[in-house]
N, C-alpha and C. Protein backbone atom coordinates (compact mmCIF):
# COMPACT_ATOMS: atom_id res chain seq x y z
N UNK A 1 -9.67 29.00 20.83
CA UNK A 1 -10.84 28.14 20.76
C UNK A 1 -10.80 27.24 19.53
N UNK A 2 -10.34 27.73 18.31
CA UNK A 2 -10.47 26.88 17.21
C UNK A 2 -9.22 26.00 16.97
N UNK A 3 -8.12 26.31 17.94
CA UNK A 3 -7.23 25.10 18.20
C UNK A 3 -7.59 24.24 18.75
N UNK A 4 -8.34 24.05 19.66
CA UNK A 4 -8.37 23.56 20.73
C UNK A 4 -10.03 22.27 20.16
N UNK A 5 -10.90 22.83 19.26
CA UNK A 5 -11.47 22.10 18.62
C UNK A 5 -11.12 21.53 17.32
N UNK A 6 -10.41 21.91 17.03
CA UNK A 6 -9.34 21.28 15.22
C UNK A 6 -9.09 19.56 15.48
N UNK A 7 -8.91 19.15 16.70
CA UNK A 7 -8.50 17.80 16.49
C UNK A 7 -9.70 17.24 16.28
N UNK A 8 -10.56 17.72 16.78
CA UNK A 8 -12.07 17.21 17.06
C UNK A 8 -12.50 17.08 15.59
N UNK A 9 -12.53 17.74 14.93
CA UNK A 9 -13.23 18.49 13.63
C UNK A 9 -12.72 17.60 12.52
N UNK A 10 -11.42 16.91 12.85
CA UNK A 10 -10.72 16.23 11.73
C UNK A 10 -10.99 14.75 11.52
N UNK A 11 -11.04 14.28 10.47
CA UNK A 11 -11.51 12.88 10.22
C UNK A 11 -10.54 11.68 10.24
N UNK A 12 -9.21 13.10 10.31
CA UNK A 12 -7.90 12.11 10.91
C UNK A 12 -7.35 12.32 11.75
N UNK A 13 -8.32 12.27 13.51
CA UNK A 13 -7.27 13.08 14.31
C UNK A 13 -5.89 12.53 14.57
N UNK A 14 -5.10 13.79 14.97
CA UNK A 14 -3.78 13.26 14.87
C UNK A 14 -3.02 13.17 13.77
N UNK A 15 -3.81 13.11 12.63
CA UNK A 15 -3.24 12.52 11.67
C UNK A 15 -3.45 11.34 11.29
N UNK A 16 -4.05 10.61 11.77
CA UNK A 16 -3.97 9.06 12.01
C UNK A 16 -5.16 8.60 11.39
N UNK A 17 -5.20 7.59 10.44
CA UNK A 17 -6.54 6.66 10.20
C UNK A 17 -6.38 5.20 10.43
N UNK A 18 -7.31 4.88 11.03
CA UNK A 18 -7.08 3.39 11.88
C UNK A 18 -7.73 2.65 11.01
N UNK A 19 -6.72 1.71 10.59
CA UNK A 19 -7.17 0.82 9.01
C UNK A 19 -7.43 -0.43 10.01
N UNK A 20 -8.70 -1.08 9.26
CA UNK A 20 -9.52 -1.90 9.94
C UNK A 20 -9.03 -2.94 10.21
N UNK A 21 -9.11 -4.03 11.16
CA UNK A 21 -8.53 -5.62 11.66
C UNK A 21 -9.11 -6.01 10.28
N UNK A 22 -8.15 -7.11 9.68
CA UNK A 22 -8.27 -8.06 8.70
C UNK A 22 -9.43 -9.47 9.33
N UNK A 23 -10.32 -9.37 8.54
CA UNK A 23 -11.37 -10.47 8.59
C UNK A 23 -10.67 -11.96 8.88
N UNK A 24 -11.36 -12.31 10.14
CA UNK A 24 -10.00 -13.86 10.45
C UNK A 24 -10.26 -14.73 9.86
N UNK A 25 -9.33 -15.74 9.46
CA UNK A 25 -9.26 -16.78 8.69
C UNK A 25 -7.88 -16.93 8.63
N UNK A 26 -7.20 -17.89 7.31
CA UNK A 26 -6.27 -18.65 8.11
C UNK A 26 -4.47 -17.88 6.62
N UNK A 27 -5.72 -17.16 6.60
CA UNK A 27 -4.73 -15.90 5.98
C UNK A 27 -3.13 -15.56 6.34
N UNK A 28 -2.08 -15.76 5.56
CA UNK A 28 -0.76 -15.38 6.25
C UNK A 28 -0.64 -13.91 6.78
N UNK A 29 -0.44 -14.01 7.78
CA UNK A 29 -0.53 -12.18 8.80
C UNK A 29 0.63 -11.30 7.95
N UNK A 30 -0.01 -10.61 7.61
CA UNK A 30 0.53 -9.33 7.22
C UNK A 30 1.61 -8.44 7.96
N UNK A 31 2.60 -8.12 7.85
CA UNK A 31 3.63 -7.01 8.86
C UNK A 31 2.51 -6.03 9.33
N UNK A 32 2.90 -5.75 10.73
CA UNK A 32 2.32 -4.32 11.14
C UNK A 32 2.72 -3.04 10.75
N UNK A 33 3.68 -3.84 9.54
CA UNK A 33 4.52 -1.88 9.33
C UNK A 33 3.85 -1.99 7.57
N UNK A 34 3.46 -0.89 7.80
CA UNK A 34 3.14 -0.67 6.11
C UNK A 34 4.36 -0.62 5.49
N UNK A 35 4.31 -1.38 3.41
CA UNK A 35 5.73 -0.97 2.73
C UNK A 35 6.20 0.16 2.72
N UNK A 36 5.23 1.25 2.66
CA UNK A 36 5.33 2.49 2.33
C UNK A 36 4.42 3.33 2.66
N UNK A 37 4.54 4.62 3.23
CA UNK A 37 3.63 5.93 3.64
C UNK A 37 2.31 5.81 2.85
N UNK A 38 2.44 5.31 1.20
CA UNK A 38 1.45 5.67 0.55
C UNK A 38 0.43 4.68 0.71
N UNK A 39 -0.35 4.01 1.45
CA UNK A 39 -1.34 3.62 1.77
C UNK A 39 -1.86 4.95 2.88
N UNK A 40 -1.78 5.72 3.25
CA UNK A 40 -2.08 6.70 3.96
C UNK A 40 -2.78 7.34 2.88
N UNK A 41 -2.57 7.56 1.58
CA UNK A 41 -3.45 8.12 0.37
C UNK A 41 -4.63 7.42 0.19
N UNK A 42 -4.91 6.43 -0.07
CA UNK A 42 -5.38 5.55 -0.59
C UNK A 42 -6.42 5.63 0.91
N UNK A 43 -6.14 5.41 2.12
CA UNK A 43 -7.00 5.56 3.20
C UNK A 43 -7.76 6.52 3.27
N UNK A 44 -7.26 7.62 3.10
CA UNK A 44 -7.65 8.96 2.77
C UNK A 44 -8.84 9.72 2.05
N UNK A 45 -8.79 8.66 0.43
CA UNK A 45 -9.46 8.66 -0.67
C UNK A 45 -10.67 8.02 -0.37
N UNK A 46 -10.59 6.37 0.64
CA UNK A 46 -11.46 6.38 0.77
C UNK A 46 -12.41 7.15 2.31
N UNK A 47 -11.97 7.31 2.57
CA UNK A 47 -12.83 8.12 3.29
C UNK A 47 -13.74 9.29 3.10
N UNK A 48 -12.44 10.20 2.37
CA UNK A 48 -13.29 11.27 1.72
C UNK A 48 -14.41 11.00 0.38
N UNK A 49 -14.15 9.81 -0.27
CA UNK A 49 -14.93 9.95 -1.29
C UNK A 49 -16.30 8.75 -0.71
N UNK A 50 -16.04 8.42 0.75
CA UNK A 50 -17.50 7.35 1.10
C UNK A 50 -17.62 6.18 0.86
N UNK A 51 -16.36 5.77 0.21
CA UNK A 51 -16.43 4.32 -0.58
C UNK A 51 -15.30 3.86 0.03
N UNK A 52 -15.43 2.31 0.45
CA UNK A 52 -14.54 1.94 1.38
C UNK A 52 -14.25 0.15 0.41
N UNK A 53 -13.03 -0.39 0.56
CA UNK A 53 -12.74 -1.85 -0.03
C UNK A 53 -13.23 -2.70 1.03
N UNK A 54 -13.78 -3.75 0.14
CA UNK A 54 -15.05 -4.37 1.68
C UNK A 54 -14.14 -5.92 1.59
N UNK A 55 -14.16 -6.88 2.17
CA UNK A 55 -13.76 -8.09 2.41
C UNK A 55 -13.98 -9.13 1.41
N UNK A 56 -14.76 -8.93 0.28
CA UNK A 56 -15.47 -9.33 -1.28
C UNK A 56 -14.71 -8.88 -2.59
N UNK A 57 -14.69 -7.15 -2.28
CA UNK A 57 -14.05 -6.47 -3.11
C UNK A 57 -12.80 -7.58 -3.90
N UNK A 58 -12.47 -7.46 -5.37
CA UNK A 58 -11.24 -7.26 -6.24
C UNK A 58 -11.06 -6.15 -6.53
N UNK A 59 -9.55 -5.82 -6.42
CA UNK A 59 -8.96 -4.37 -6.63
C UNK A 59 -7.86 -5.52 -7.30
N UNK A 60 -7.64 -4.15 -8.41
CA UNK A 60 -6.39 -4.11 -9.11
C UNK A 60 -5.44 -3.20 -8.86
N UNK A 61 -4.35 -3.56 -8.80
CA UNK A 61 -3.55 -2.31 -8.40
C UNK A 61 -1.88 -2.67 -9.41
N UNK A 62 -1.79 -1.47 -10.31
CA UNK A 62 -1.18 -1.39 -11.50
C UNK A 62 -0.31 0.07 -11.14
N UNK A 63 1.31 -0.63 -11.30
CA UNK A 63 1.80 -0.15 -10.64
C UNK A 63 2.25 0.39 -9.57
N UNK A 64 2.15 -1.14 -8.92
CA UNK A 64 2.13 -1.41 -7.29
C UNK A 64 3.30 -1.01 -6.49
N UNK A 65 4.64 -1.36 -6.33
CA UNK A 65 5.66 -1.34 -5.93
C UNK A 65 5.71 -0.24 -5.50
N UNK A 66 6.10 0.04 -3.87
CA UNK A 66 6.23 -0.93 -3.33
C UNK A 66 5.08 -1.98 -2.43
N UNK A 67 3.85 -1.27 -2.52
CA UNK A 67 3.31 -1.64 -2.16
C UNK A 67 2.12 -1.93 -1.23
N UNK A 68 2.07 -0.22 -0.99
CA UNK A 68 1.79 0.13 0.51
C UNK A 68 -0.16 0.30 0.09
N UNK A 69 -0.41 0.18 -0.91
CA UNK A 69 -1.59 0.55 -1.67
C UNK A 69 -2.66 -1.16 -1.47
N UNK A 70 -1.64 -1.77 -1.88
CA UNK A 70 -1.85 -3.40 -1.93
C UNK A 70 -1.87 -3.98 -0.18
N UNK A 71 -1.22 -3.47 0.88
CA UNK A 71 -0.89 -3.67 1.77
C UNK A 71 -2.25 -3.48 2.76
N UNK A 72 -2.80 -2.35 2.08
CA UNK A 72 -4.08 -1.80 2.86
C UNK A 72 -5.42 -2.29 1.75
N UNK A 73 -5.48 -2.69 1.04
CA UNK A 73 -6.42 -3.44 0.20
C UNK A 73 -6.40 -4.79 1.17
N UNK A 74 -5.36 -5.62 1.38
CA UNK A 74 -5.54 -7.22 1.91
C UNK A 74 -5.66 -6.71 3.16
N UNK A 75 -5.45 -5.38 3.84
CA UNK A 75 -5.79 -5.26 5.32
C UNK A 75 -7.33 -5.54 5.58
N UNK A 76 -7.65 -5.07 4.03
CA UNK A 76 -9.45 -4.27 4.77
C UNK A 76 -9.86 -5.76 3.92
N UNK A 77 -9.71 -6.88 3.67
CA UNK A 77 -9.68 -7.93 3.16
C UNK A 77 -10.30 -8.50 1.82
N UNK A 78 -10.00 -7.26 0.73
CA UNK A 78 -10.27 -7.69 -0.76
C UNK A 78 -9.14 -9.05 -1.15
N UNK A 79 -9.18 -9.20 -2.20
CA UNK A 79 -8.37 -9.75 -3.18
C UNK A 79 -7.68 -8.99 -3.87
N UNK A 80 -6.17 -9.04 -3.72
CA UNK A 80 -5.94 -8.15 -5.04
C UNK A 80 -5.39 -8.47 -5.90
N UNK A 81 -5.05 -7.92 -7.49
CA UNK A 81 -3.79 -8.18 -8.33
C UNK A 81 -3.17 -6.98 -8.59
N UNK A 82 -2.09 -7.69 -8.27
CA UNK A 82 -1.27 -6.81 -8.24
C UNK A 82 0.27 -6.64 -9.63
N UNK A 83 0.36 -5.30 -10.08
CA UNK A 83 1.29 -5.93 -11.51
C UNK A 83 1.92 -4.76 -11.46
N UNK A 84 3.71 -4.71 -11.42
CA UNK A 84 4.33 -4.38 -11.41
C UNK A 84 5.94 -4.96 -11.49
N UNK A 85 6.97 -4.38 -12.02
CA UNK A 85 7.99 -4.99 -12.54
C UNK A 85 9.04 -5.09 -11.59
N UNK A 86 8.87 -4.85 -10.35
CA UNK A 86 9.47 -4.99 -9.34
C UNK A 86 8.60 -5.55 -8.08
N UNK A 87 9.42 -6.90 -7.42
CA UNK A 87 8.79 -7.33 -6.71
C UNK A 87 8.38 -6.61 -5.38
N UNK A 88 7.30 -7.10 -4.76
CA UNK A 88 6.88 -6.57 -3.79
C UNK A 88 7.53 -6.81 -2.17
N UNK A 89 7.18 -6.63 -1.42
CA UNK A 89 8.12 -7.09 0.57
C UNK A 89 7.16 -8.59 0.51
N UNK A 90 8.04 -9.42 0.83
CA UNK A 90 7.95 -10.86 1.01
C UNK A 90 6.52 -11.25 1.02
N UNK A 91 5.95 -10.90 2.46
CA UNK A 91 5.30 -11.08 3.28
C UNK A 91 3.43 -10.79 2.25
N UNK A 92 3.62 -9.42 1.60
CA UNK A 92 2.85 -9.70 0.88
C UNK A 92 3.02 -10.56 -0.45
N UNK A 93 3.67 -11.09 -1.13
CA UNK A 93 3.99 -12.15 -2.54
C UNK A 93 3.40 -13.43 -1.55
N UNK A 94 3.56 -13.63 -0.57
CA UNK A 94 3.00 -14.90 -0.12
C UNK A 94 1.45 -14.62 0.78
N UNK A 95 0.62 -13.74 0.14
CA UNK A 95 -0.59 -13.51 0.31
C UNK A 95 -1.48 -14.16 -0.23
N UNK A 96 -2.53 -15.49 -0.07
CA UNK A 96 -3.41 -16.11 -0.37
C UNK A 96 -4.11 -15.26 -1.18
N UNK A 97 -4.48 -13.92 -1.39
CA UNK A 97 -5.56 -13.47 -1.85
C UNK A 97 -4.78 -11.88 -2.79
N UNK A 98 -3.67 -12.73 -3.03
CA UNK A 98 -2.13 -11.75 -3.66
C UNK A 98 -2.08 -12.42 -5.17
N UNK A 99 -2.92 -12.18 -6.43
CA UNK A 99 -2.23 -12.57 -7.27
C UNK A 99 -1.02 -11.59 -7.94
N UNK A 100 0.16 -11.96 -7.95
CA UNK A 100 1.07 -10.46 -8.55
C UNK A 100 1.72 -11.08 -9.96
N UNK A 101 1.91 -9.76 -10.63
CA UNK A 101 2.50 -10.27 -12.46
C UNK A 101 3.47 -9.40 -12.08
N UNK A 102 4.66 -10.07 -12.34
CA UNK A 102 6.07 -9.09 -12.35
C UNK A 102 6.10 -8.85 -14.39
N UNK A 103 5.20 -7.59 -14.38
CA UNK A 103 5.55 -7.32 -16.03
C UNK A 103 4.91 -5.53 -15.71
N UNK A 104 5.34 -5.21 -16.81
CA UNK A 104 4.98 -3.58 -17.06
C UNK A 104 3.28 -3.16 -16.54
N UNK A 105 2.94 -2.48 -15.69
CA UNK A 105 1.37 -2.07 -15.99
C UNK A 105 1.09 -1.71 -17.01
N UNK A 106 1.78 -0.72 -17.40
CA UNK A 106 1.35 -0.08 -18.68
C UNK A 106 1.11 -0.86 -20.07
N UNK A 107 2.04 -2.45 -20.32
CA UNK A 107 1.70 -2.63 -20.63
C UNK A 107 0.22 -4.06 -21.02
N UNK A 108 -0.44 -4.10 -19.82
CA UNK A 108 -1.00 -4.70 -19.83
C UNK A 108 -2.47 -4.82 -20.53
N UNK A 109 -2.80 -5.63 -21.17
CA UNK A 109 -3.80 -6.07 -22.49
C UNK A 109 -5.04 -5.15 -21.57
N UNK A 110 -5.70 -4.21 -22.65
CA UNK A 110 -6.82 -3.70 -22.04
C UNK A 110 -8.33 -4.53 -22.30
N UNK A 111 -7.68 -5.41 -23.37
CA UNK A 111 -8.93 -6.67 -23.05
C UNK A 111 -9.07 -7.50 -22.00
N UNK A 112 -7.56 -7.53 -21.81
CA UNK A 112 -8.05 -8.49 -20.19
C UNK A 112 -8.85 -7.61 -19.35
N UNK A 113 -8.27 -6.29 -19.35
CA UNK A 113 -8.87 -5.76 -17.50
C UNK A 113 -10.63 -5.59 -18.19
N UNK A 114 -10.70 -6.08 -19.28
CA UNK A 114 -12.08 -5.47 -19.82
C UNK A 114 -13.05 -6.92 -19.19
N UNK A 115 -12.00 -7.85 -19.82
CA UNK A 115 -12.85 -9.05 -19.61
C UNK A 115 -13.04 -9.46 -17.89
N UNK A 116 -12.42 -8.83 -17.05
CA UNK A 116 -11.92 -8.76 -15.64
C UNK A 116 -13.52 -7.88 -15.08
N UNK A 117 -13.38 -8.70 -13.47
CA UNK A 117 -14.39 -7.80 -12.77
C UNK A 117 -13.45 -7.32 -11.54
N UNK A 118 -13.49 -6.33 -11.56
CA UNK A 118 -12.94 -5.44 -10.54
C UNK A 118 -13.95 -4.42 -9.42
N UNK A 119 -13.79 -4.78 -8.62
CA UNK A 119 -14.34 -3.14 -7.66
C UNK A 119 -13.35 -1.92 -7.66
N UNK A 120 -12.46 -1.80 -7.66
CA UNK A 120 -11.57 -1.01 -7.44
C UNK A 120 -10.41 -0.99 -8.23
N UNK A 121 -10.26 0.55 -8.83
CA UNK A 121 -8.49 0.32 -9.58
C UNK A 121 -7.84 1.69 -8.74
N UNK A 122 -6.67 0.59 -8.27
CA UNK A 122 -6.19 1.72 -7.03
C UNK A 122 -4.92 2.71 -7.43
N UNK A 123 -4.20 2.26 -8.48
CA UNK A 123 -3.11 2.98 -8.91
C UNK A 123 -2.79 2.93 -9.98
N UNK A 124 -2.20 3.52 -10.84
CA UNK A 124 -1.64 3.59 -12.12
C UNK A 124 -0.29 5.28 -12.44
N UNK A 125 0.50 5.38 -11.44
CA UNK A 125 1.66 6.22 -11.61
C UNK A 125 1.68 6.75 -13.30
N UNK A 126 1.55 8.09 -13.77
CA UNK A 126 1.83 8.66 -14.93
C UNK A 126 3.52 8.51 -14.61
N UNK A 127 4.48 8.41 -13.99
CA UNK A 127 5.61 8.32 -13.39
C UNK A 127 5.84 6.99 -13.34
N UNK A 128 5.32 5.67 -14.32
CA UNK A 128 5.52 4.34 -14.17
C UNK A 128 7.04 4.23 -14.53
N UNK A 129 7.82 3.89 -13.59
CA UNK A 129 9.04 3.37 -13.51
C UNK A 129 10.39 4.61 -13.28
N UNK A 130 9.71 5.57 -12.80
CA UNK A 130 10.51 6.32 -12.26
C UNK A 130 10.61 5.85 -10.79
N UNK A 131 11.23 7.05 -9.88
CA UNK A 131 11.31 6.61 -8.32
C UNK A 131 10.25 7.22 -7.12
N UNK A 132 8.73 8.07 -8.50
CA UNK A 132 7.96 8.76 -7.32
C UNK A 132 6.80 7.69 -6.25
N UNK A 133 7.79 6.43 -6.81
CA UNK A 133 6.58 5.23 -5.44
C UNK A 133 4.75 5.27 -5.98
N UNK A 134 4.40 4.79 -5.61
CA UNK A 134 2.75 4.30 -5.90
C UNK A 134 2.15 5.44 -5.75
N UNK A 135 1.29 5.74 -6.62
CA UNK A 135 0.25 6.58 -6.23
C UNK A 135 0.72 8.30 -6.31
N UNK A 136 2.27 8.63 -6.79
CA UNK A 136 2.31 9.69 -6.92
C UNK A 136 2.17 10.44 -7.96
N UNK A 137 1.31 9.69 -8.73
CA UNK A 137 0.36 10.62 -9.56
C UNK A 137 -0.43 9.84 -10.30
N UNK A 138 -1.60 9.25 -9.34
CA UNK A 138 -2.08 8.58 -8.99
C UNK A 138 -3.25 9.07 -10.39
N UNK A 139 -3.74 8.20 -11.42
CA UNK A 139 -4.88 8.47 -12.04
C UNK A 139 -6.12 8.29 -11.50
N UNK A 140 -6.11 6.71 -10.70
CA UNK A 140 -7.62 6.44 -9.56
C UNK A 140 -7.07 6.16 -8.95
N UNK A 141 -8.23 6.52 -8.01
CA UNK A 141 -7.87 5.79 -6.59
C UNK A 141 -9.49 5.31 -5.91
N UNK A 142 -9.66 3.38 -5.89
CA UNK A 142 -10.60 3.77 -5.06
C UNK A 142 -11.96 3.35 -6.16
N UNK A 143 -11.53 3.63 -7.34
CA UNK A 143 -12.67 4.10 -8.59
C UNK A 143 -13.17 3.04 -8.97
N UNK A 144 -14.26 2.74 -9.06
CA UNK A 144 -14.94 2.15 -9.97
C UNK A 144 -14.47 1.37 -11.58
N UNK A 145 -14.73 0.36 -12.00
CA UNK A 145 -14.72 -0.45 -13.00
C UNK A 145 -15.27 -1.71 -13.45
N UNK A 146 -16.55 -1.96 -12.40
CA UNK A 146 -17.42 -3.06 -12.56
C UNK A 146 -17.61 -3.18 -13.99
N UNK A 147 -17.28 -4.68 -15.17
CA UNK A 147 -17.78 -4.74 -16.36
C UNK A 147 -19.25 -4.99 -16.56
C-alpha cells in the first residue's frame, strides 16, 4: 500500500520537476537540455523552501560554470549575472538577460554586490575552482539579499 501511494506523496513524482515555460518575448531560446544535472538542486530548493525566481527577479550566480543553476534562473525568466572564470555553453553567453564576468567569484568586490539589488544568490562552491560543478557545496541557494 505505501508503494503504491509514494509516487503520489512526492513533490517530485518520478523524480521529475517541471521547470516552468519561459515568459514569451523575443528572448534567444534556450537548449532543451540543461548544462548540467545541477539545476535539479536549485529546483528542488526552491520548492522546498516556498520561494520560487519570478520573471522580475535578479539572481546572481557566483560560481556558475557550468551552468545549469543560471540555465534554470533565465528558464523561470529572471535576469541573471553570472561570474565565473570559465565560460559558460554558447547558447546561454548570448542571453539578453545574461550579464556574465569571466573573473574569480571569490574574488569579487563585496561593495559592489552591496551596492547591487539582487533577489536571489544562487551559488557560491566552497570548492571554487575545483571539478565538484555548481552548487556542490553550495553556501545559498535561492536566498535572499535585497539591499
Amino acid at each position: 500500500m505505501v508503494k503504491a501511494l509514494s509516487p503520489a506523496l512526492s513533490p517530485f513524482p518520478g523524480g521529475f520537476w517541471n521547470v516552468p515555460a519561459p515568459p514569451k518575448g523575443k528572448d534567444i531560446p534556450l537548449s532543451e537540455t540543461p548544462p548540467s544535472s545541477a539545476y535539479a538542486k536549485l529546483a528542488e530548493a526552491q520548492h522546498r523552501m516556498g520561494r520560487f525566481i519570478g520573471p522580475r527577479d535578479v539572481c546572481v550566480d557566483l560560481g556558475s560554470c557550468p551552468g545549469g543553476w543560471t540555465w534554470l534562473a533565465l528558464q523561470q525568466g529572471a535576469k541573471v549575472v553570472s561570474v565565473d572564470w570559465t565560460d559558460l555553453r554558447s547558447d546561454l553567453l548570448l542571453h539578453p538577460r545574461l550579464a556574465f564576468f569571466a573573473q574569480d567569484a571569490l574574488q569579487i568586490s563585496p561593495s559592489l554586490l552591496a551596492s547591487s539589488s539582487f533577489e536571489h544568490i544562487l551559488s557560491l562552491s566552497k570548492n571554487h575552482g575545483g571539478d565538484g560543478g555548481e552548487g556542490s557545496s553550495s553556501s545559498s541557494s535561492s536566498s535572499s539579499s535585497k539591499a
